[in-house]
Protein backbone atom coordinates (compact mmCIF):
# COMPACT_ATOMS: atom_id res chain seq x y z
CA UNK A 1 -12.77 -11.74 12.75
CA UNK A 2 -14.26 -9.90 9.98
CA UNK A 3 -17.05 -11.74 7.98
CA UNK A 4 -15.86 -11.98 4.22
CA UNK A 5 -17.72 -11.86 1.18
CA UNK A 6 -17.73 -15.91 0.85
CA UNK A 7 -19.89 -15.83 3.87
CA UNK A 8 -23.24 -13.87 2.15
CA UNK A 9 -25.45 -14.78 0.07
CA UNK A 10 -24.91 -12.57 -3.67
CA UNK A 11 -26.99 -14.30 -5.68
CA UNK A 12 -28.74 -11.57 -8.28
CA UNK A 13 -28.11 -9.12 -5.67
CA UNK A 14 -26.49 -5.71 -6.67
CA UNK A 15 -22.77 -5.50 -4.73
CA UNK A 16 -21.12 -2.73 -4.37
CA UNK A 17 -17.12 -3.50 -4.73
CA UNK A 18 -14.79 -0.78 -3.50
CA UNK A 19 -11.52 -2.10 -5.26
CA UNK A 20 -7.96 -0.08 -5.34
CA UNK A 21 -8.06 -0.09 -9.64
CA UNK A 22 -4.89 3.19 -8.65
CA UNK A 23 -2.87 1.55 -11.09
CA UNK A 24 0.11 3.30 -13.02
CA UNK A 25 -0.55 4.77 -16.98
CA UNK A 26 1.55 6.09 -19.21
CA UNK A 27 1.22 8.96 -21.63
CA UNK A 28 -0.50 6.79 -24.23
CA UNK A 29 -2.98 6.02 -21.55
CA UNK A 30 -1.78 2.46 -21.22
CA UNK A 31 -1.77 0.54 -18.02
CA UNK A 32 2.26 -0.60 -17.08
CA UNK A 33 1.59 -2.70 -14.14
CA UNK A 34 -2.00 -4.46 -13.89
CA UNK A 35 -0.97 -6.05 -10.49
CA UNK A 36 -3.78 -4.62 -8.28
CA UNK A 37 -6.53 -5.51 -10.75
CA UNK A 38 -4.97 -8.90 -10.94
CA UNK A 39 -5.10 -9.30 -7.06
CA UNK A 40 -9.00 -8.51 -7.47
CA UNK A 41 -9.67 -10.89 -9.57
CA UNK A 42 -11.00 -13.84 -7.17
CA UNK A 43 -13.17 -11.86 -4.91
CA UNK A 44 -14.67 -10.34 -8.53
CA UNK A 45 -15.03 -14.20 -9.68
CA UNK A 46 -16.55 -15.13 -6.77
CA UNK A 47 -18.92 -12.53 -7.12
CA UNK A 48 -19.43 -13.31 -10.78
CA UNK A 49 -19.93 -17.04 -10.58
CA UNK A 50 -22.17 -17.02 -7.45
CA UNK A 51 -24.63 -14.71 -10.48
CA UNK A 52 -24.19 -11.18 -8.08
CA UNK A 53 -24.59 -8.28 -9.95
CA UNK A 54 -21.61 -6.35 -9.72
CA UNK A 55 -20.95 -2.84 -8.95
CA UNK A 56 -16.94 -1.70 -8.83
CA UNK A 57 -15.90 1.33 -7.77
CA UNK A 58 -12.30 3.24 -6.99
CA UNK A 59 -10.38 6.07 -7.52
CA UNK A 60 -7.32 6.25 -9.67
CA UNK A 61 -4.35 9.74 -9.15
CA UNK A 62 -5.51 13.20 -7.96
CA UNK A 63 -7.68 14.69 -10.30
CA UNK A 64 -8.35 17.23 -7.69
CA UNK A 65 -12.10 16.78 -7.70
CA UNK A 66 -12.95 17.29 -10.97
CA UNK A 67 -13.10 15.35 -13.77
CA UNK A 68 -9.64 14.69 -15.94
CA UNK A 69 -9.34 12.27 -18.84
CA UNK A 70 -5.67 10.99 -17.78
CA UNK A 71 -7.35 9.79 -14.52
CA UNK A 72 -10.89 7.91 -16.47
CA UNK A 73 -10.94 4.35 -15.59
CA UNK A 74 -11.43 3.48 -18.87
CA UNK A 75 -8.35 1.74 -19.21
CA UNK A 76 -9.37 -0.49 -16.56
CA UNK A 77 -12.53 -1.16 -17.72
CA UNK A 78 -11.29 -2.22 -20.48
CA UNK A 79 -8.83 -4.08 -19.22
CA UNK A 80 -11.36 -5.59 -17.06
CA UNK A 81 -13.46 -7.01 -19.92
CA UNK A 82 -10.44 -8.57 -21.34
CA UNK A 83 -9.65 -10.60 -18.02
CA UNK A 84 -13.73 -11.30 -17.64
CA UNK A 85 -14.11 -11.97 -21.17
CA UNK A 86 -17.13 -9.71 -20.82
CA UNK A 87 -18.02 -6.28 -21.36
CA UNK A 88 -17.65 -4.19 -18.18
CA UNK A 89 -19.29 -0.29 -19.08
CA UNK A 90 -17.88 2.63 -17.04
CA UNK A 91 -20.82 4.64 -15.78
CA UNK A 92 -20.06 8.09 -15.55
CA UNK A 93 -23.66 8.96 -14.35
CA UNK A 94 -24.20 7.63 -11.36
CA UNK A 95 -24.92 10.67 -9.40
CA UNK A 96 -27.88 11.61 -11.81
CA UNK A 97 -31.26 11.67 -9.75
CA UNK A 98 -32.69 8.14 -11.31
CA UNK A 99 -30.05 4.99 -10.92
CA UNK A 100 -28.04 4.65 -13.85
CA UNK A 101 -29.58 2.58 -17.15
CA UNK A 102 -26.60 0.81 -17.13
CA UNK A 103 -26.92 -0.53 -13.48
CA UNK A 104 -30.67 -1.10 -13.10
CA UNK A 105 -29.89 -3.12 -16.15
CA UNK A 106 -27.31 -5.35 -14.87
CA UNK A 107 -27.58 -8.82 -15.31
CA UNK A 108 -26.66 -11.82 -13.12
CA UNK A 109 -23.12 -12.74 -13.00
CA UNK A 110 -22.17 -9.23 -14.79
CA UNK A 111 -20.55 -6.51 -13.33
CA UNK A 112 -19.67 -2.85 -14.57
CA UNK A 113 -17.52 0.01 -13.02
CA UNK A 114 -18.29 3.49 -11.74
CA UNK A 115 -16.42 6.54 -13.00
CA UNK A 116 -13.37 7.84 -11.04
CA UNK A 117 -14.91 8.36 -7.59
CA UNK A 118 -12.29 11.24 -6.69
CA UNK A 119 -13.97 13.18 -9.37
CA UNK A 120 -16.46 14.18 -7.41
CA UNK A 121 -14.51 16.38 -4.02
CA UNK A 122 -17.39 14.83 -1.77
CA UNK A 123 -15.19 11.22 -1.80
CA UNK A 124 -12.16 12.70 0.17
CA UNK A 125 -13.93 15.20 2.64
CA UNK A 126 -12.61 13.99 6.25
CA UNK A 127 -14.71 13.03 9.02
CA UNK A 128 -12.96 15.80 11.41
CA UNK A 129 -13.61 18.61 8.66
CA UNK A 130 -17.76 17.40 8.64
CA UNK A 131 -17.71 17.99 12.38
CA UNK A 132 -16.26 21.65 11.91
CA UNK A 133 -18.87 22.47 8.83
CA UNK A 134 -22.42 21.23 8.05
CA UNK A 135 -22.00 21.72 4.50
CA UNK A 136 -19.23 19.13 3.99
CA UNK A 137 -21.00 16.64 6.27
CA UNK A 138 -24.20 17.22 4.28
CA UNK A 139 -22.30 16.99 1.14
CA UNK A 140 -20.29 14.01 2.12
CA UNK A 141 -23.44 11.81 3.14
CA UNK A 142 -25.61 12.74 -0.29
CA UNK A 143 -22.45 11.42 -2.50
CA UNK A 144 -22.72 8.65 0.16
CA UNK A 145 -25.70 8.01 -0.08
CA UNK A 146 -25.99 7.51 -4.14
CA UNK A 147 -23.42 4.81 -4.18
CA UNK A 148 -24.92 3.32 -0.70
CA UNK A 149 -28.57 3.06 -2.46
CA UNK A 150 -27.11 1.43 -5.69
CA UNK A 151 -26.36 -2.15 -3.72
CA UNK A 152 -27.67 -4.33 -1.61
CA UNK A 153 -23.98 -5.55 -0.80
CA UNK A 154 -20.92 -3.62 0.32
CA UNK A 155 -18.05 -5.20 -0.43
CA UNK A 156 -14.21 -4.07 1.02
CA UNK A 157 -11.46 -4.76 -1.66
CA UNK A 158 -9.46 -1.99 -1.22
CA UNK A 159 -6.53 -2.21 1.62
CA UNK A 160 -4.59 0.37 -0.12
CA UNK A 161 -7.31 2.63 1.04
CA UNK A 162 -7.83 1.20 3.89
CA UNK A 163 -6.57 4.00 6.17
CA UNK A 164 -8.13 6.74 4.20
CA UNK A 165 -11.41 8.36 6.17
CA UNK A 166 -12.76 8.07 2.45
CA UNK A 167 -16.28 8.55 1.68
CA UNK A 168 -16.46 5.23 -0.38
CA UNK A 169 -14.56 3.66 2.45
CA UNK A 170 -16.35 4.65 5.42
CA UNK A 171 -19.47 6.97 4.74
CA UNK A 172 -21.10 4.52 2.70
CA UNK A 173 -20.80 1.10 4.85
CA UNK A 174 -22.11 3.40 7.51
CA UNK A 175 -25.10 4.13 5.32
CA UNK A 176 -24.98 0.82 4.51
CA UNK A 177 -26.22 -0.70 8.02
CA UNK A 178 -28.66 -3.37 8.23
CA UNK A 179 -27.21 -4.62 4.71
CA UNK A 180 -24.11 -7.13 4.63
CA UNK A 181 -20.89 -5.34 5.02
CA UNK A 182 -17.95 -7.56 4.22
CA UNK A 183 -14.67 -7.80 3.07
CA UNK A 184 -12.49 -9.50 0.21
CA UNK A 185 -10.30 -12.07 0.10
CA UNK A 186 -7.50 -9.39 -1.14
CA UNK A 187 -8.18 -7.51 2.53
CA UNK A 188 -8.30 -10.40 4.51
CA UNK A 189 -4.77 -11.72 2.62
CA UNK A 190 -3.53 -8.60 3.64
CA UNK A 191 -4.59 -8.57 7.38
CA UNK A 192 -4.31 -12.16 7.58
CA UNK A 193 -0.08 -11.98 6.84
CA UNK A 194 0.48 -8.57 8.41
CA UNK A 195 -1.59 -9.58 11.45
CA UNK A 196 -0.07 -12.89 11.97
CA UNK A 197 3.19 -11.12 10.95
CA UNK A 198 2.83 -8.65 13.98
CA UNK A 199 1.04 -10.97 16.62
CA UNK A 200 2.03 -14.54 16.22
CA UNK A 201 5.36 -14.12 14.70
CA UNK A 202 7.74 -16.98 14.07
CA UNK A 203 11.25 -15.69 15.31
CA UNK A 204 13.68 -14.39 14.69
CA UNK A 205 11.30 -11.56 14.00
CA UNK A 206 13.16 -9.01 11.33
CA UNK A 207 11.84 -5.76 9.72
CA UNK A 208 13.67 -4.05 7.17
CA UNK A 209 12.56 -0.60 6.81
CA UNK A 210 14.03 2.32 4.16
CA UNK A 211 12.78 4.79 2.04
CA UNK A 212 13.57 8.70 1.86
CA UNK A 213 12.14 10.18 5.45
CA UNK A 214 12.68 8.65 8.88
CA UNK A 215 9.40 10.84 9.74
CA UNK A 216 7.28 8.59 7.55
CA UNK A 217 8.52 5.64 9.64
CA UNK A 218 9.15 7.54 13.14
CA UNK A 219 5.45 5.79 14.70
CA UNK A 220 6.64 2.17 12.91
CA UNK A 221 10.29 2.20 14.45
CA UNK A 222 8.41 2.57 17.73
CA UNK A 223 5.76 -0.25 17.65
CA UNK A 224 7.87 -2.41 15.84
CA UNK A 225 10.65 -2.30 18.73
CA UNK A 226 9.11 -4.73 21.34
CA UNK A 227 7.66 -6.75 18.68
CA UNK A 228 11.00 -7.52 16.62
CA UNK A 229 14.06 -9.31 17.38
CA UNK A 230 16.22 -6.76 14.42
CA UNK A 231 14.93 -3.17 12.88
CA UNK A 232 17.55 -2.99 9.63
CA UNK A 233 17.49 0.20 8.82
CA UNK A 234 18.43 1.80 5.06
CA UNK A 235 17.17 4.10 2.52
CA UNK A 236 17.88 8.39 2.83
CA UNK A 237 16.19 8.36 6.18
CA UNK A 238 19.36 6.08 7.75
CA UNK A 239 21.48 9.80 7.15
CA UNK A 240 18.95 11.45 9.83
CA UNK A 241 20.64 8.84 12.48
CA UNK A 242 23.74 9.56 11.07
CA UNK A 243 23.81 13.33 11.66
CA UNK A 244 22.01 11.70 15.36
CA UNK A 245 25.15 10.15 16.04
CA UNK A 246 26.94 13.55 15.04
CA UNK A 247 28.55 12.00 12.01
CA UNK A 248 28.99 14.21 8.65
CA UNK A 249 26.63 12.94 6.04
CA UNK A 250 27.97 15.49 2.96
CA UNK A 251 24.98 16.30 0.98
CA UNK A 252 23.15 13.41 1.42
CA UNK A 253 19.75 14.02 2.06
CA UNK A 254 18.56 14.49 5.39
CA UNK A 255 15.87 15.74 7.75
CA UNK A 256 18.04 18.10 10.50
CA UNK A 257 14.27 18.66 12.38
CA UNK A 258 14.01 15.12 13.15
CA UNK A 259 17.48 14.41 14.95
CA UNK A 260 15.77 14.68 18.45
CA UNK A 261 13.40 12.12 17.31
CA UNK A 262 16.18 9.56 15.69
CA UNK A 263 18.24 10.23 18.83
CA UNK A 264 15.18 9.18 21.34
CA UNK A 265 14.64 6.11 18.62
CA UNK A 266 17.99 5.08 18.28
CA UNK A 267 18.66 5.05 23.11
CA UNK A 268 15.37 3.00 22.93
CA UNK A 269 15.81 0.56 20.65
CA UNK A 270 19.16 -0.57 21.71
CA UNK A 271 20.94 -3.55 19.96
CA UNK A 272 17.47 -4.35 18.33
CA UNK A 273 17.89 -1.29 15.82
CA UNK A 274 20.77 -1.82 13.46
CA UNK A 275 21.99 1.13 11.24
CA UNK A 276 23.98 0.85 7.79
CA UNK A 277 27.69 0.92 8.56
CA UNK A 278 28.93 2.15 4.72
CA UNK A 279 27.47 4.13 1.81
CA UNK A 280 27.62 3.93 -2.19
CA UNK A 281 28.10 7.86 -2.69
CA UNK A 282 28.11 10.11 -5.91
CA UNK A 283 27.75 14.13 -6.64
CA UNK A 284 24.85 13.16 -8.18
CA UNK A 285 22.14 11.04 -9.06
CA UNK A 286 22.57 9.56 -12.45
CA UNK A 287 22.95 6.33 -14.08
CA UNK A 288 26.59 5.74 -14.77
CA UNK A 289 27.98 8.31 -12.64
CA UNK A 290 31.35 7.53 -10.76
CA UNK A 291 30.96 6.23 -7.38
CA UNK A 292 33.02 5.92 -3.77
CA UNK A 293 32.04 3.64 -1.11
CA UNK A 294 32.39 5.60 2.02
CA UNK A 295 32.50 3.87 5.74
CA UNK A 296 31.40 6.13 8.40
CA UNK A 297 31.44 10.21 7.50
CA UNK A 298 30.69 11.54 3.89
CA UNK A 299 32.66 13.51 2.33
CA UNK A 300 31.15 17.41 1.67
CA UNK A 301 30.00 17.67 -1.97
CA UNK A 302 28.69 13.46 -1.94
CA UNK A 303 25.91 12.39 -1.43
CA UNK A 304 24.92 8.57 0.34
CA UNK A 305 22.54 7.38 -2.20
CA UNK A 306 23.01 3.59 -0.87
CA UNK A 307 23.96 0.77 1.85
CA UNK A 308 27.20 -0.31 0.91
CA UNK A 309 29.00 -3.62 0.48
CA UNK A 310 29.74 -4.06 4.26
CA UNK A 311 26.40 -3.32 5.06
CA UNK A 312 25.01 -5.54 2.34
CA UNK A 313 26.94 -8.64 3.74
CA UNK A 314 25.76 -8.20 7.61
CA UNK A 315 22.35 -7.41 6.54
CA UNK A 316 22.15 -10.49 4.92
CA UNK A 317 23.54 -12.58 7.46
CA UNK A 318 20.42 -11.41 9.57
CA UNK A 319 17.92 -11.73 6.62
CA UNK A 320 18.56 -15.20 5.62
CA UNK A 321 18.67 -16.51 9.63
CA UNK A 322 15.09 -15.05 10.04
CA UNK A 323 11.59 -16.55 10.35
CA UNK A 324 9.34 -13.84 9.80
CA UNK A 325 10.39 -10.45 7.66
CA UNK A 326 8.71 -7.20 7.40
CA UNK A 327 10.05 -5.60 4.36
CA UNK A 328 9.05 -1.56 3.76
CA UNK A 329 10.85 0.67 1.78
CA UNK A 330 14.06 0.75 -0.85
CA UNK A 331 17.68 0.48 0.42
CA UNK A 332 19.33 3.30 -1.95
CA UNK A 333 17.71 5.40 -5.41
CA UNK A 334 17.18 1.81 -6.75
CA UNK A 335 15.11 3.51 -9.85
CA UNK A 336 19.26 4.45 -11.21
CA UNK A 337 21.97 1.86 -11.69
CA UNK A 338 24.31 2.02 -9.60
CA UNK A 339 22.30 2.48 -6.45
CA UNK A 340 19.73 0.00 -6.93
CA UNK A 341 22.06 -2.89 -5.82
CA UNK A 342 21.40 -2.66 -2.06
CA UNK A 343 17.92 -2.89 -2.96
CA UNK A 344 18.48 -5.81 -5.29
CA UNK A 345 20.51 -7.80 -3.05
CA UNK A 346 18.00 -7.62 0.19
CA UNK A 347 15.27 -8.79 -2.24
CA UNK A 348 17.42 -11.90 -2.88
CA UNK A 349 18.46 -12.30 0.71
CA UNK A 350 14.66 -12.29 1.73
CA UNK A 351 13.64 -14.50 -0.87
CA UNK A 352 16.54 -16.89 0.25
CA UNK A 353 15.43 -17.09 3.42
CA UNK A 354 11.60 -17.41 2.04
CA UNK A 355 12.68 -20.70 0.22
CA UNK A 356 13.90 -21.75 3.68
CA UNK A 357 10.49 -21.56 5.37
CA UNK A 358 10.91 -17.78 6.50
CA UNK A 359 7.39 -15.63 6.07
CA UNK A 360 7.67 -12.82 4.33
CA UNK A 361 5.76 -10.06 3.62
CA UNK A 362 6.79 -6.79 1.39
CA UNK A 363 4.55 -3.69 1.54
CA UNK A 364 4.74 -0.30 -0.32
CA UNK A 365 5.45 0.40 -3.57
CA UNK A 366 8.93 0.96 -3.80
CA UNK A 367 9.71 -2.17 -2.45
CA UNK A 368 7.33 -4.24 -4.11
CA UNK A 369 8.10 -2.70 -7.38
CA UNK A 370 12.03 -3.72 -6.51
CA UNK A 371 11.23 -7.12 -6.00
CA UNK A 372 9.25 -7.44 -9.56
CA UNK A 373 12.18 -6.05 -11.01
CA UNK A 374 14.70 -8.58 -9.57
CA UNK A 375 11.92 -11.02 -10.86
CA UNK A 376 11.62 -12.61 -7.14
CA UNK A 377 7.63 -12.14 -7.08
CA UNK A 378 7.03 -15.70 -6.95
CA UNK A 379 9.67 -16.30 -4.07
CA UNK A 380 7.81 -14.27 -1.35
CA UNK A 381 5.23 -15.45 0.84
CA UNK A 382 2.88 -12.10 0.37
CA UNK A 383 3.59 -8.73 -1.47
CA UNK A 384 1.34 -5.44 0.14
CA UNK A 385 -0.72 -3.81 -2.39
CA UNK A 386 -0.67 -0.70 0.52
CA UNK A 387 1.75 1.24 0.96
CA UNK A 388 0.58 3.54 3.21
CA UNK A 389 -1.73 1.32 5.03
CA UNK A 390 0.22 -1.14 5.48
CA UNK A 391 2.48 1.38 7.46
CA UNK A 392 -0.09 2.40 9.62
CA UNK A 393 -1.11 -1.24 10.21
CA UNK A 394 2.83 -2.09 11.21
CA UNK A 395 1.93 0.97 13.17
CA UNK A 396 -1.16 -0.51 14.72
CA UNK A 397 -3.59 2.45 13.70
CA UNK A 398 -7.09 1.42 13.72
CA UNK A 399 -8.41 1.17 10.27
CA UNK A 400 -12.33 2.44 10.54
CA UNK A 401 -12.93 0.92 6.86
CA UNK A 402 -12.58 -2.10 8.45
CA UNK A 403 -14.05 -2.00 12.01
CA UNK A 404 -16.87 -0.96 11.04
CA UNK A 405 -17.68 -3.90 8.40
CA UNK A 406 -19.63 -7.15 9.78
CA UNK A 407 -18.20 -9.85 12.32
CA UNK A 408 -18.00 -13.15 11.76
């Protein structure tokens, strides 16, 4: 059991707080969804009322290295002030040779934020490539080491980044050694529900998985099948096992190189994996367009751009019988009316069976964002704030951000 920040001492230490602040903008440089901020928020209290001085740090899009004024945390640091009812600077100079004014000045029970740390290339240089070439590792440990020599506290608040080899994830705990190492009550939600989720599950144990590729979810089908009791499949990637079962799929979309694999998926799961048994299909994607519901083969020129009615009703007579769901991944295009109503109508099933006692726990953003839209938040027992990682954790990847922070 990892030991979590509640367990060290902060007071007027400096602590450095990885957080995942990757939150959407939009042109006017305006954040639309403030949810992972939000989900910050108590391990930042705690650090705040217990006087630490506190150091936050993540990365926000793909600037590619370099510095790019639609990726500036700015907006969250000032959003940040607004929820702290403080002022919370963003440092944009703390690689400089001295520590930052602004940090060496930090008072008790204060907290400011660093710059965009995937401004600087050294932050996403992998492990493997500083093996092959000196100058990366070399590179990798001095941006390392700057943040690692800012704190006397590193805390992990990040479990969307989790599962990236990250130099703020893993470089600087490392460098960190001999100094508490702990972990947030956001990451230890998140491995607390998935964990129990996986290990101790209350039965019947479903997943639901969807989404556009059945390669992104090829290694989850697989450690998931001894573990559940149903594998609902939906989502693009259910055409793949379509054209596996040598039925015609149209245009939908499909991935023809993976049909070995969804054959070999589809003989070992058995009865445990169940596969959509009707489409909503269109020429294209667009809101309003006319629609046929199509059982079985799809006609050439359509497209299946959703689970259809049939599969909607047997579905949710597994959903709502459950204990324990896994939810990962959109049923149809639910971003464009028509084909969001799959989508809409798992959410309610798995919040029905949430208000019957069922655990449930939604990860990625597709499906999380689906289930704010439907306005169901508040009936499910634990939404993912990774997507990714929480794949590779249903996938049971080892996440080295997180082995490699203190024990209990």
């Amino acid at each position: 059991m990892k030991k979590t920040v509640a367990q060290v001492d902060v007071e007027a230490k400096f602590v450095l707080m990885r957080a995942d602040f990757n939150v959407p903008l939009n042109k006017q440089l305006q954040i639309t969804d403030d949810s992972r901020i939000v989900m910050a928020m108590p391990t930042i209290k705690n650090i705040l009322d217990r006087d630490g001085r506190l150091i936050l740090c993540s990365h926000l899009g793909r600037p590619d290295g370099k510095p790019t004024p639609e990726y500036s945390l700015k907006p969250v640091a000032d959003h940040l002030s607004k929820l702290l009812g403080q002022t919370v600077p963003l440092v944009t100079d703390y690689l400089s040779d001295t520590k930052p004014a602004a940090v060496t000045s930090l008072k008790k029970g204060h907290a400011v934020l660093l710059e965009n740390l995937r401004y600087y290339p050294a932050e996403e240089i992998k492990g493997k490539d500083c093996k092959k070439d000196e100058a990366k590792k070399i590179l990798k440990n001095q941006f390392a080491r700057k943040l690692a020599d800012l704190a006397d506290v590193y805390v992990n608040d990040a479990f969307g980044t989790c599962h990236r080899d990250n130099a703020s994830m893993v470089t600087v705990p490392l460098l960190m050694s001999g100094k508490p190492r702990v972990i947030g009550f956001l990451v230890e939600k998140e491995l607390r529900f998935l964990g129990d989720a996986l290990n101790n599950p209350k039965r019947p144990f479903v997943c639901i998985l969807g989404g556009a590729k059945v390669s992104d979810k090829i290694g989850v089908i697989e450690a998931l099948i001894p573990k559940c009791d149903t594998i609902l499949i939906g989502g693009a990637m259910m055409y793949t096992f379509m054209l596996a079962k040598g039925e015609s799929i149209g245009a939908s979309l499909s991935e023809p190189d993976k049909i070995e694999e969804a054959k070999r998926i589809i003989q070992k799961a058995g009865n445990k994996l169940r596969l959509p048994m009707d489409s909503v299909c269109a020429k294209e994607i667009k809101e309003g367009v006319t629609t046929q519901a199509c059982s079985g083969a799809i006609p050439a020129g359509l497209k299946g751009l959703d689970i259809g009615s049939r599969t909607v009703g047997a579905y949710g007579d597994v959903i709502t019988t459950a204990k324990t769901i896994v939810w990962n991944g959109p049923m149809g295009v639910f971003e464009t009316p028509p084909f969001d109503k799959g989508t809409k109508a798992v959410a309610e099933f798995v919040a029905k069976a949430t208000d019957a006692g069922a655990i449930s726990v939604v990860g990625g953003g597709d499906s999380a964002a689906a289930i704010k839209l439907s306005g169901l938040e508040n009936r499910i027992t634990h939404i993912s704030t990774g997507g990714g990682a929480s794949l590779e954790y249903l996938e049971g990847r080892p996440f080295e951000a997180v082995d490699i922070l203190d024990n209990v």
